[in-house]
PDB file of N, CA and C in Angstrom:
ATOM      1  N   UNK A   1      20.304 -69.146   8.330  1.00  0.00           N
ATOM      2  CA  UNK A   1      21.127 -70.314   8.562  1.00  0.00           C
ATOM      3  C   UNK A   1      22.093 -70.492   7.402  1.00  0.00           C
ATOM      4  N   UNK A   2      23.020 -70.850   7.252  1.00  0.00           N
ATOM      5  CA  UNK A   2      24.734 -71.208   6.942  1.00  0.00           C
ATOM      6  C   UNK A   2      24.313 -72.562   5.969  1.00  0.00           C
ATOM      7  N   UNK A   3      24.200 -72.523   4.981  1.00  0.00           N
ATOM      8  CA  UNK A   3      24.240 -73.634   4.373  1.00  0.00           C
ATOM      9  C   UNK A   3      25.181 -74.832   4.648  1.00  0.00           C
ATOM     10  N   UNK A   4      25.198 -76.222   4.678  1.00  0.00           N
ATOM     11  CA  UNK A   4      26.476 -76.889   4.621  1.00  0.00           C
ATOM     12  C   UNK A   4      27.430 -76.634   3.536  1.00  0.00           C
ATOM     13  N   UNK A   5      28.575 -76.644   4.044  1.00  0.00           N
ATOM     14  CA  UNK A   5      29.875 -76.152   2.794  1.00  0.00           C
ATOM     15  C   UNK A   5      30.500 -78.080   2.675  1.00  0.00           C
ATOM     16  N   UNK A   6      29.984 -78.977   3.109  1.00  0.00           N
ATOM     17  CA  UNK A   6      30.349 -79.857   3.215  1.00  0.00           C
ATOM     18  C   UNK A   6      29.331 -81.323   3.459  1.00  0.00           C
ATOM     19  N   UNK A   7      29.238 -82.549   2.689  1.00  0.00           N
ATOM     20  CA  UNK A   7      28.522 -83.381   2.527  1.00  0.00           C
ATOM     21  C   UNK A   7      28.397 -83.891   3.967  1.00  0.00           C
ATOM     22  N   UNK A   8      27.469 -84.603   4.440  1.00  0.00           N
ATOM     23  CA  UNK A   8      27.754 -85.399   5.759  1.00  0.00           C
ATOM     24  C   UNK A   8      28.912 -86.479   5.513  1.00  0.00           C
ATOM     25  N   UNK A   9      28.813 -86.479   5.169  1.00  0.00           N
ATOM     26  CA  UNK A   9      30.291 -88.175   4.767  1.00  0.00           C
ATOM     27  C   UNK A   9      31.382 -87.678   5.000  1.00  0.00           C
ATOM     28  N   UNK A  10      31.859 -86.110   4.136  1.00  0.00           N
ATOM     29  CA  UNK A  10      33.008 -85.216   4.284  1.00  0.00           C
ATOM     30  C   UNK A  10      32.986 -84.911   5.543  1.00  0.00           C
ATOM     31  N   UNK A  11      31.970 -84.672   5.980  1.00  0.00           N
ATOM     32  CA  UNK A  11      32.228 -83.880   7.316  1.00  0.00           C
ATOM     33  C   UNK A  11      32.771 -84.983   8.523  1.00  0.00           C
ATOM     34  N   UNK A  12      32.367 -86.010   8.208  1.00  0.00           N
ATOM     35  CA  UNK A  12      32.907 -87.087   9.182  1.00  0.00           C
ATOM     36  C   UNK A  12      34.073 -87.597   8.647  1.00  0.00           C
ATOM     37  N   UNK A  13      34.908 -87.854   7.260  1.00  0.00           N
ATOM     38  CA  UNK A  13      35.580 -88.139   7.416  1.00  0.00           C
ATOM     39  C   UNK A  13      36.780 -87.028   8.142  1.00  0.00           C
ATOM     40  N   UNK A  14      36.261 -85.841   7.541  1.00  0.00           N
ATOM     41  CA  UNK A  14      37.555 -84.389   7.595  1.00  0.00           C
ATOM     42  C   UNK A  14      37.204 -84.695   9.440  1.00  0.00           C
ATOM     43  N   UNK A  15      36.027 -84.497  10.056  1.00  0.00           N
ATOM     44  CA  UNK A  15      36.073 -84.892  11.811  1.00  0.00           C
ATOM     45  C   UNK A  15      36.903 -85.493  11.852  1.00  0.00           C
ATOM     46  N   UNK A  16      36.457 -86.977  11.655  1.00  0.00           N
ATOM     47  CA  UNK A  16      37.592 -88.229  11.651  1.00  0.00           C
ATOM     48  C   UNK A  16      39.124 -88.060  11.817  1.00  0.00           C
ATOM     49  N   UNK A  17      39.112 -87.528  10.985  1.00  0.00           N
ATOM     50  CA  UNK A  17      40.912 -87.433  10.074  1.00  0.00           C
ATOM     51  C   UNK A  17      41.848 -85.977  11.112  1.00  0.00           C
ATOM     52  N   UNK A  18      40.838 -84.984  11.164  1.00  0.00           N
ATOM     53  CA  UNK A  18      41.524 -84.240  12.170  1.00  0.00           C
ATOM     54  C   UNK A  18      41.262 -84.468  13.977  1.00  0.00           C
ATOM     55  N   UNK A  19      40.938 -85.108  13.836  1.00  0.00           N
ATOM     56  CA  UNK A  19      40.546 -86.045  15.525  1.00  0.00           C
ATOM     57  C   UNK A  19      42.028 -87.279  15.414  1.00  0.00           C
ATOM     58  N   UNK A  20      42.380 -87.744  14.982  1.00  0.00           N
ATOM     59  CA  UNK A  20      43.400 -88.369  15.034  1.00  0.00           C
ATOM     60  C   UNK A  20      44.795 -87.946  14.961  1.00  0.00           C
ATOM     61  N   UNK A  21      44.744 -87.231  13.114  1.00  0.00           N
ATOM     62  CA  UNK A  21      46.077 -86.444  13.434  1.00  0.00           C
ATOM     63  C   UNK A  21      46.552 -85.384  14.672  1.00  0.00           C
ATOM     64  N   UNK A  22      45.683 -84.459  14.864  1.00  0.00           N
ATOM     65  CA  UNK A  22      46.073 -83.295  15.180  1.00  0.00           C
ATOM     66  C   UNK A  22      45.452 -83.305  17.022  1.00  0.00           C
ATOM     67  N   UNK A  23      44.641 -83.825  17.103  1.00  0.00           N
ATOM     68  CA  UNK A  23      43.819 -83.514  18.352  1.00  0.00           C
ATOM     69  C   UNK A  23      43.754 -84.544  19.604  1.00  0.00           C
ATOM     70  N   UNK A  24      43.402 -85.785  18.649  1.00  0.00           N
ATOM     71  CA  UNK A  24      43.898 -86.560  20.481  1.00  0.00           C
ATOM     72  C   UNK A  24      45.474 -87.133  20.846  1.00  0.00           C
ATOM     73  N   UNK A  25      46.430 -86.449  20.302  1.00  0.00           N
ATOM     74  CA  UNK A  25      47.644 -86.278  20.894  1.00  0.00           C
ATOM     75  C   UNK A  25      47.743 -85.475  22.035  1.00  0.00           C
ATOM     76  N   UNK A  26      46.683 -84.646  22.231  1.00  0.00           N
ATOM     77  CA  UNK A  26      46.653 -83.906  23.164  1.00  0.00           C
ATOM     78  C   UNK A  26      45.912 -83.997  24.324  1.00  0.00           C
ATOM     79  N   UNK A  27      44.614 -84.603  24.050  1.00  0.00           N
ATOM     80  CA  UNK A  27      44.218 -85.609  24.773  1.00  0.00           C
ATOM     81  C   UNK A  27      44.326 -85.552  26.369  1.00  0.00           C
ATOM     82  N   UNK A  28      43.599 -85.116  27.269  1.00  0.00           N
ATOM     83  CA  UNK A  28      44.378 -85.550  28.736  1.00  0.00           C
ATOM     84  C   UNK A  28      43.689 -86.611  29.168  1.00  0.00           C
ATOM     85  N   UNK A  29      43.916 -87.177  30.016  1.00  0.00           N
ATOM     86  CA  UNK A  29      43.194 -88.746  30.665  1.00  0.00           C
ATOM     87  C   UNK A  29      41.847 -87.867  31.319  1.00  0.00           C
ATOM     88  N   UNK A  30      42.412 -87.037  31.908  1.00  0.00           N
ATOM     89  CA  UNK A  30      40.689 -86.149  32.292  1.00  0.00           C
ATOM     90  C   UNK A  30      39.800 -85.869  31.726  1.00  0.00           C
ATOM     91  N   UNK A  31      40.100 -86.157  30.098  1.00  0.00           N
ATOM     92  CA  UNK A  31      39.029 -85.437  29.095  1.00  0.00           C
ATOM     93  C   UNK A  31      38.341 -87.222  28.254  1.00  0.00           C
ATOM     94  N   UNK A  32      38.096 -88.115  29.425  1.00  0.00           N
ATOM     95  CA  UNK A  32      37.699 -89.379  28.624  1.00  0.00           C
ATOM     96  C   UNK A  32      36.160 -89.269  29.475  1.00  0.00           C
ATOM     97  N   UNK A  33      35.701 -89.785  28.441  1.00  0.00           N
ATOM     98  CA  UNK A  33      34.331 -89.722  28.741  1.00  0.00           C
ATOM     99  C   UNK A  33      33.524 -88.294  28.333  1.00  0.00           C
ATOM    100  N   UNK A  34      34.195 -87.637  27.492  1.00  0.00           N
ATOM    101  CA  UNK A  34      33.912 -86.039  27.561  1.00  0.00           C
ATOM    102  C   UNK A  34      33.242 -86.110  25.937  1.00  0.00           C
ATOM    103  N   UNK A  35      32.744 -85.026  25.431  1.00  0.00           N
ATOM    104  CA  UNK A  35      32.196 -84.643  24.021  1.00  0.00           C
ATOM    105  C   UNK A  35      33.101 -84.139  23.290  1.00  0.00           C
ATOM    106  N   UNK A  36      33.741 -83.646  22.206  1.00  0.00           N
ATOM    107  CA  UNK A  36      34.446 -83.192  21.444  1.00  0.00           C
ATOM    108  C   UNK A  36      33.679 -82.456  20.344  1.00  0.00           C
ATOM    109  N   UNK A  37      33.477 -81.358  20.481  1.00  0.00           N
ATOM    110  CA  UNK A  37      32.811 -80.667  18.699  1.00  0.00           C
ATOM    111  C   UNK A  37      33.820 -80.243  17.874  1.00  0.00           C
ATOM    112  N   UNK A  38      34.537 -80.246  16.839  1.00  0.00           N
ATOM    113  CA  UNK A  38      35.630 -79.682  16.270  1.00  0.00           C
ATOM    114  C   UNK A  38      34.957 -79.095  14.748  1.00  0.00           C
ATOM    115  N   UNK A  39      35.353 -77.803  14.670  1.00  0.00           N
ATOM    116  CA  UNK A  39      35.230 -77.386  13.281  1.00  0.00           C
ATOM    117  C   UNK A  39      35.999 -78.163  12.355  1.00  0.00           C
ATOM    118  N   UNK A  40      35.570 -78.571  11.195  1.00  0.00           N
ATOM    119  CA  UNK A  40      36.480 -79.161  10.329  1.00  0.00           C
ATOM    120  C   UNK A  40      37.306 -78.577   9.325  1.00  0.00           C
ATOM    121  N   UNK A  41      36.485 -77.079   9.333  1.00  0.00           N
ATOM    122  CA  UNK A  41      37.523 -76.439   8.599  1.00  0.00           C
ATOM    123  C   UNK A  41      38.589 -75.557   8.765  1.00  0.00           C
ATOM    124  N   UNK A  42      38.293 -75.232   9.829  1.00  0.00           N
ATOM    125  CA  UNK A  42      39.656 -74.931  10.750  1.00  0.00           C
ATOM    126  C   UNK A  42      40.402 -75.707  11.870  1.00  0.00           C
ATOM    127  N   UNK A  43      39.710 -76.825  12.077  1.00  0.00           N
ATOM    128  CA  UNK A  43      40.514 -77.548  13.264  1.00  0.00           C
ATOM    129  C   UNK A  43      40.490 -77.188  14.819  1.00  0.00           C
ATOM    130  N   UNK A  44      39.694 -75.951  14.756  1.00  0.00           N
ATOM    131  CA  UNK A  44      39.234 -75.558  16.246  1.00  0.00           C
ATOM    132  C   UNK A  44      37.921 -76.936  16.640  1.00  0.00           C
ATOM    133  N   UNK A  45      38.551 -76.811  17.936  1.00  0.00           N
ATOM    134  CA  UNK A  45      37.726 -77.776  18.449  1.00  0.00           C
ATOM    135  C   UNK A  45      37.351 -77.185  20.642  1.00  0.00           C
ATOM    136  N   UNK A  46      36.448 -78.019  20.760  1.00  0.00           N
ATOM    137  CA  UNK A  46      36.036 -77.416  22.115  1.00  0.00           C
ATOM    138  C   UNK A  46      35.948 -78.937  22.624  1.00  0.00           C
ATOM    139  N   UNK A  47      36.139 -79.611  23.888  1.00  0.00           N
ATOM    140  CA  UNK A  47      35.699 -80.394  24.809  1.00  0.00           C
ATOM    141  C   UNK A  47      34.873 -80.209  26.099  1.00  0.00           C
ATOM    142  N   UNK A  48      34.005 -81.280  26.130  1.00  0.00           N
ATOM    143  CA  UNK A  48      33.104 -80.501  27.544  1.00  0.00           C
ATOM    144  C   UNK A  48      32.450 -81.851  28.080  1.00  0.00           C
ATOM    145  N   UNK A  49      31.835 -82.207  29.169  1.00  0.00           N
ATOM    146  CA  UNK A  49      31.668 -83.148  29.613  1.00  0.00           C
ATOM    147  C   UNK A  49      29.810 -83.474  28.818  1.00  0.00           C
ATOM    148  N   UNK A  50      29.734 -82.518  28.416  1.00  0.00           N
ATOM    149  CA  UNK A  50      28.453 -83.160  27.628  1.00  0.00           C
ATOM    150  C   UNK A  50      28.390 -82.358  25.878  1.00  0.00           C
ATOM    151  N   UNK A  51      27.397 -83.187  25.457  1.00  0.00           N
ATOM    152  CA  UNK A  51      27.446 -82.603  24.059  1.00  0.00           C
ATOM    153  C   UNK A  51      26.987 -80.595  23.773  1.00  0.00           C
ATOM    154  N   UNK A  52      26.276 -80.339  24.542  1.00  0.00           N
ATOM    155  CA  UNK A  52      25.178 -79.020  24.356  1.00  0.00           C
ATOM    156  C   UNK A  52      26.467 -77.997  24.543  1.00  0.00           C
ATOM    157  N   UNK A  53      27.590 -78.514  25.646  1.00  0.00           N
ATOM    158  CA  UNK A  53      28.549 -77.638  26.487  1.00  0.00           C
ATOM    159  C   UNK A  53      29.700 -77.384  25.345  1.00  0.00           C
ATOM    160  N   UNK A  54      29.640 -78.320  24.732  1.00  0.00           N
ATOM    161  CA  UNK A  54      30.958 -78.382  23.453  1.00  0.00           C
ATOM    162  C   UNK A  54      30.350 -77.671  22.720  1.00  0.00           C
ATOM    163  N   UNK A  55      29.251 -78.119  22.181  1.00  0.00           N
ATOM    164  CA  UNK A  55      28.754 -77.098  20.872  1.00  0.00           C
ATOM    165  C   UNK A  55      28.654 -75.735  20.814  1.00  0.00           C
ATOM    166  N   UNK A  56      28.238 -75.275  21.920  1.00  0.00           N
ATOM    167  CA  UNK A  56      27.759 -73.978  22.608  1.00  0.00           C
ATOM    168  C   UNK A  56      29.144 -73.216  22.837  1.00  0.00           C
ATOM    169  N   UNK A  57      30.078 -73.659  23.025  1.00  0.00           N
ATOM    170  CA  UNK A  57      31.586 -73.061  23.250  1.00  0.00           C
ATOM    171  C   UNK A  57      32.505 -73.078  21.725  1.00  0.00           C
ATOM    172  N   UNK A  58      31.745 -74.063  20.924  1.00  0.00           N
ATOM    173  CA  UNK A  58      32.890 -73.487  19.704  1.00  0.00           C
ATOM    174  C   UNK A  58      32.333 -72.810  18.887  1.00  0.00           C
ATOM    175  N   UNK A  59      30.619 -72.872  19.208  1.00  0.00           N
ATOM    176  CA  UNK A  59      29.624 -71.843  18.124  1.00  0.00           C
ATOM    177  C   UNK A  59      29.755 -70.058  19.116  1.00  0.00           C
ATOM    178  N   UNK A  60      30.084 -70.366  19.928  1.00  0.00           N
ATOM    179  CA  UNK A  60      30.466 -68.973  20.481  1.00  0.00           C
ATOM    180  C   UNK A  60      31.949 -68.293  19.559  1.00  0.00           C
ATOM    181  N   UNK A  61      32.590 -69.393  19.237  1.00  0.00           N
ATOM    182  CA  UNK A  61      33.841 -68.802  19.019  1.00  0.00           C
ATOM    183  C   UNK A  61      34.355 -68.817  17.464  1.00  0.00           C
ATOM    184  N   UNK A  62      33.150 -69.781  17.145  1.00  0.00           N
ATOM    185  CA  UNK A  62      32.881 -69.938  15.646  1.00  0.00           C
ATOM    186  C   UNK A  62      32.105 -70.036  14.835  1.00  0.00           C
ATOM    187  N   UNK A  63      31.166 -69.066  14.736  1.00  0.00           N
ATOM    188  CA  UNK A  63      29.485 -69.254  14.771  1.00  0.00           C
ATOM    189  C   UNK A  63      29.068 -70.162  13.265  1.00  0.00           C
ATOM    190  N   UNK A  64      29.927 -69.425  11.921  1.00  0.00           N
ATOM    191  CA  UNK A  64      29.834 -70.884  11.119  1.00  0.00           C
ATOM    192  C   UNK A  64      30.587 -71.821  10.964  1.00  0.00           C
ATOM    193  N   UNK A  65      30.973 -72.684  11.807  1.00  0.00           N
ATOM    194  CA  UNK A  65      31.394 -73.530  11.951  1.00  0.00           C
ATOM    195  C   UNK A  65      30.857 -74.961  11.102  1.00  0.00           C
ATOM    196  N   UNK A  66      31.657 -76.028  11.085  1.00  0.00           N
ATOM    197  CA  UNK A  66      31.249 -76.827  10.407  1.00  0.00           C
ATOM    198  C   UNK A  66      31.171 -77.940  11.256  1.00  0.00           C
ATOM    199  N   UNK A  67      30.645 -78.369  12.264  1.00  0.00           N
ATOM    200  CA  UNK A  67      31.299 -79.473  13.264  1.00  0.00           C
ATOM    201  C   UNK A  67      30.758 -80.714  12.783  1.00  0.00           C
ATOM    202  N   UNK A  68      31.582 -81.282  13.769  1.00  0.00           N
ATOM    203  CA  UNK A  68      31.512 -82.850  13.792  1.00  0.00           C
ATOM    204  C   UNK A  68      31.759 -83.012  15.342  1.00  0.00           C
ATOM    205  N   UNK A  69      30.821 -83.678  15.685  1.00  0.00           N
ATOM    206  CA  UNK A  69      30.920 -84.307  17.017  1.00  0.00           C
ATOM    207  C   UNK A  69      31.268 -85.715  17.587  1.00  0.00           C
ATOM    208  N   UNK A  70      32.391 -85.697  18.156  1.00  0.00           N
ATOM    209  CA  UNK A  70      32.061 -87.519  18.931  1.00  0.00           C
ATOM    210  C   UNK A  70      32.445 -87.330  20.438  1.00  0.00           C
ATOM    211  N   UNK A  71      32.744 -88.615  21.049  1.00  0.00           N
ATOM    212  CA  UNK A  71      33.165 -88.952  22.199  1.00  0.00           C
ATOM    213  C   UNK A  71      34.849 -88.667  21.793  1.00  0.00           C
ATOM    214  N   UNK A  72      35.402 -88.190  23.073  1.00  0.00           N
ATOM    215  CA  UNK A  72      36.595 -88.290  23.252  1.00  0.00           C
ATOM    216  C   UNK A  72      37.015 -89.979  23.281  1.00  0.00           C
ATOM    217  N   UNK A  73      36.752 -90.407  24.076  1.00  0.00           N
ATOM    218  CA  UNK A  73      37.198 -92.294  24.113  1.00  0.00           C
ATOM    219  C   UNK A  73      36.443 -92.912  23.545  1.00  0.00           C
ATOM    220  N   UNK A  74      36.171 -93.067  22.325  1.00  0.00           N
ATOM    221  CA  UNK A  74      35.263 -93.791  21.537  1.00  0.00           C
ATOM    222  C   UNK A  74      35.455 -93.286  20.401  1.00  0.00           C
ATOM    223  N   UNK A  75      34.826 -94.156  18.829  1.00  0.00           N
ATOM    224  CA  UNK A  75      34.669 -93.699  17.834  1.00  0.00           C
ATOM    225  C   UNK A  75      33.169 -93.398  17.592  1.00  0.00           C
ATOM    226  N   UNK A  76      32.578 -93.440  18.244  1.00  0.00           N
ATOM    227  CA  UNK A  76      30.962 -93.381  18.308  1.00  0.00           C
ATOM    228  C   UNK A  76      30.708 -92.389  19.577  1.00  0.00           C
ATOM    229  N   UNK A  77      29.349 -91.698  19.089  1.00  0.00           N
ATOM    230  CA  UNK A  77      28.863 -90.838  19.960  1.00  0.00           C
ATOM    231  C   UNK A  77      27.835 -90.924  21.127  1.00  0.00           C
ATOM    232  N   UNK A  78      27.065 -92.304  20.567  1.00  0.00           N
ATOM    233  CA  UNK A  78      26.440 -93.055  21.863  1.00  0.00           C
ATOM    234  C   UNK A  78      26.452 -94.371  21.300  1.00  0.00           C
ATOM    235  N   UNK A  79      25.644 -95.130  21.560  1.00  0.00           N
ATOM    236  CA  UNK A  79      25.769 -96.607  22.068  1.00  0.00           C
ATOM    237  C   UNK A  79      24.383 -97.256  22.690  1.00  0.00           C
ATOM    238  N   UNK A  80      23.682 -97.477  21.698  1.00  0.00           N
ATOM    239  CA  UNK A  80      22.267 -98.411  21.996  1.00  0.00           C
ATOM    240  C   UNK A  80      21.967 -99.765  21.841  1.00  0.00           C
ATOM    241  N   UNK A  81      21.676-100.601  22.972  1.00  0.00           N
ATOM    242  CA  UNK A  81      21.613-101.949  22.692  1.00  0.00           C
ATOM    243  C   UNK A  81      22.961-102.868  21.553  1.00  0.00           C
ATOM    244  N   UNK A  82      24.070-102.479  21.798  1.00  0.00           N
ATOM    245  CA  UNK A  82      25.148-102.677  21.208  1.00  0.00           C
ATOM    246  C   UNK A  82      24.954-101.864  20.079  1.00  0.00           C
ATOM    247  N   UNK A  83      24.104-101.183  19.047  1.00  0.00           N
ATOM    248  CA  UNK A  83      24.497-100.771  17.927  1.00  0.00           C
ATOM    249  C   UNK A  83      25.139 -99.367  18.440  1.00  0.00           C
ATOM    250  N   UNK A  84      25.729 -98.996  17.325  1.00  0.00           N
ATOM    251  CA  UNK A  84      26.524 -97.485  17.821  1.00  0.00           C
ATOM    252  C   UNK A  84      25.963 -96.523  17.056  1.00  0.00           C
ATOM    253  N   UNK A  85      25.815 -95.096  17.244  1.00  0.00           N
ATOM    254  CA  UNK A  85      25.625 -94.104  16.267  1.00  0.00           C
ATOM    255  C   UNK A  85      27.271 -93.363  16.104  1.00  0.00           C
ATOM    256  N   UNK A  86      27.629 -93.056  15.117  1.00  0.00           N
ATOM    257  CA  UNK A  86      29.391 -92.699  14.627  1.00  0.00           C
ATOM    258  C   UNK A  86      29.026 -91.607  14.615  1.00  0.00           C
ATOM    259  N   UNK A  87      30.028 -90.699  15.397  1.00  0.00           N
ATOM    260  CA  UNK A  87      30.053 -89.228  15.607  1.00  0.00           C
ATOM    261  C   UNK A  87      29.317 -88.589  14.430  1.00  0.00           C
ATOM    262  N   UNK A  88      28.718 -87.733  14.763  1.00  0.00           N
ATOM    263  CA  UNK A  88      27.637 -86.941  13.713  1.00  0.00           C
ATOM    264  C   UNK A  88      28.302 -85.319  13.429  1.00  0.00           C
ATOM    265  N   UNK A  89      28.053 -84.932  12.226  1.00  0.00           N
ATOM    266  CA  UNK A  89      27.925 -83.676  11.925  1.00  0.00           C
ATOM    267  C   UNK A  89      26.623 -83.211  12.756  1.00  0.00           C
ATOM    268  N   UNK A  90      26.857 -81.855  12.764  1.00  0.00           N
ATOM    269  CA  UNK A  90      25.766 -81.177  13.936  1.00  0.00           C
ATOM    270  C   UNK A  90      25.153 -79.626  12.712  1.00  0.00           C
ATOM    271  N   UNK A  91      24.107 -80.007  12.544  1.00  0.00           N
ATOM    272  CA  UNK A  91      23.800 -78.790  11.440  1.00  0.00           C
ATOM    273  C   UNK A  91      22.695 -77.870  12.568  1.00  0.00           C
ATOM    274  N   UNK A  92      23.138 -76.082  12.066  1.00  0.00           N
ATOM    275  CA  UNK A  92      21.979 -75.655  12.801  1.00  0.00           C
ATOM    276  C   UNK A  92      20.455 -75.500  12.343  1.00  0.00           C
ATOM    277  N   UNK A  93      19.378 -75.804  13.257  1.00  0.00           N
ATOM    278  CA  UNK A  93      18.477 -75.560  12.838  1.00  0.00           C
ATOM    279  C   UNK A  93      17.738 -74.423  13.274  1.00  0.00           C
ATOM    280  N   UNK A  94      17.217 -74.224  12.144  1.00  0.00           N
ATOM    281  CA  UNK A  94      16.931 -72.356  12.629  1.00  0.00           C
ATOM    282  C   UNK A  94      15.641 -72.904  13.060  1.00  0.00           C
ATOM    283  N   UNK A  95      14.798 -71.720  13.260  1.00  0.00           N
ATOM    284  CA  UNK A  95      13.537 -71.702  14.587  1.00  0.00           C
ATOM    285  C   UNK A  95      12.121 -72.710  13.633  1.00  0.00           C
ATOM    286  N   UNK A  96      12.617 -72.449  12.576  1.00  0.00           N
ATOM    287  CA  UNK A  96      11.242 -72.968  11.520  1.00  0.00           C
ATOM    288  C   UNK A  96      11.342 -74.369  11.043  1.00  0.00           C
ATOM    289  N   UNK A  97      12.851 -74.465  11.070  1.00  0.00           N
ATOM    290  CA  UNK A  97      13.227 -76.005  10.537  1.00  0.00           C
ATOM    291  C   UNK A  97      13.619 -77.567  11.691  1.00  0.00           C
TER     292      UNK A  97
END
């Protein structure tokens, strides 16, 4: 396993920051309600209507990747009893950990 090259805090803000500038300009109205995984250090990113489908498509195409995950229409990744969880970094865990 790939060590993190990046703190969780970094990784959400660099998510954050390239989710705004660069990525939901592009955005289609079809892609609301959808998952977003984006590498943060390259800015590749994948959309898919669930989380497993995003991850699985940019770790195909970017195996160390650094992601950050959220909702396309939202700043949060789910939503419990009003509190929110804020898009998460996604670390892999190997078979032991």
């Amino acid at each position: 396993m790939d060590r993190p090259r990046h703190s969780p805090d970094d990784i959400a803000r660099l998510g954050d920051s390239l989710y705004d500038r660069e990525i939901a300009p592009r955005v289609k109205p079809e892609d609301a309600a959808s998952f977003i995984a984006i590498d943060v250090d390259s800015g590749a990113y994948e959309i898919a209507p669930d989380e497993l489908s995003a991850i699985d498509r940019l770790r195909a195409r970017k195996p160390d990747a650094q992601l950050w995950l959220r909702r396309v229409d939202a700043p949060y990744t789910h939503r419990f009893r009003g509190s929110r969880l804020t898009g998460r970094a996604v670390r892999h865990v190997d078979e032991q950990g």
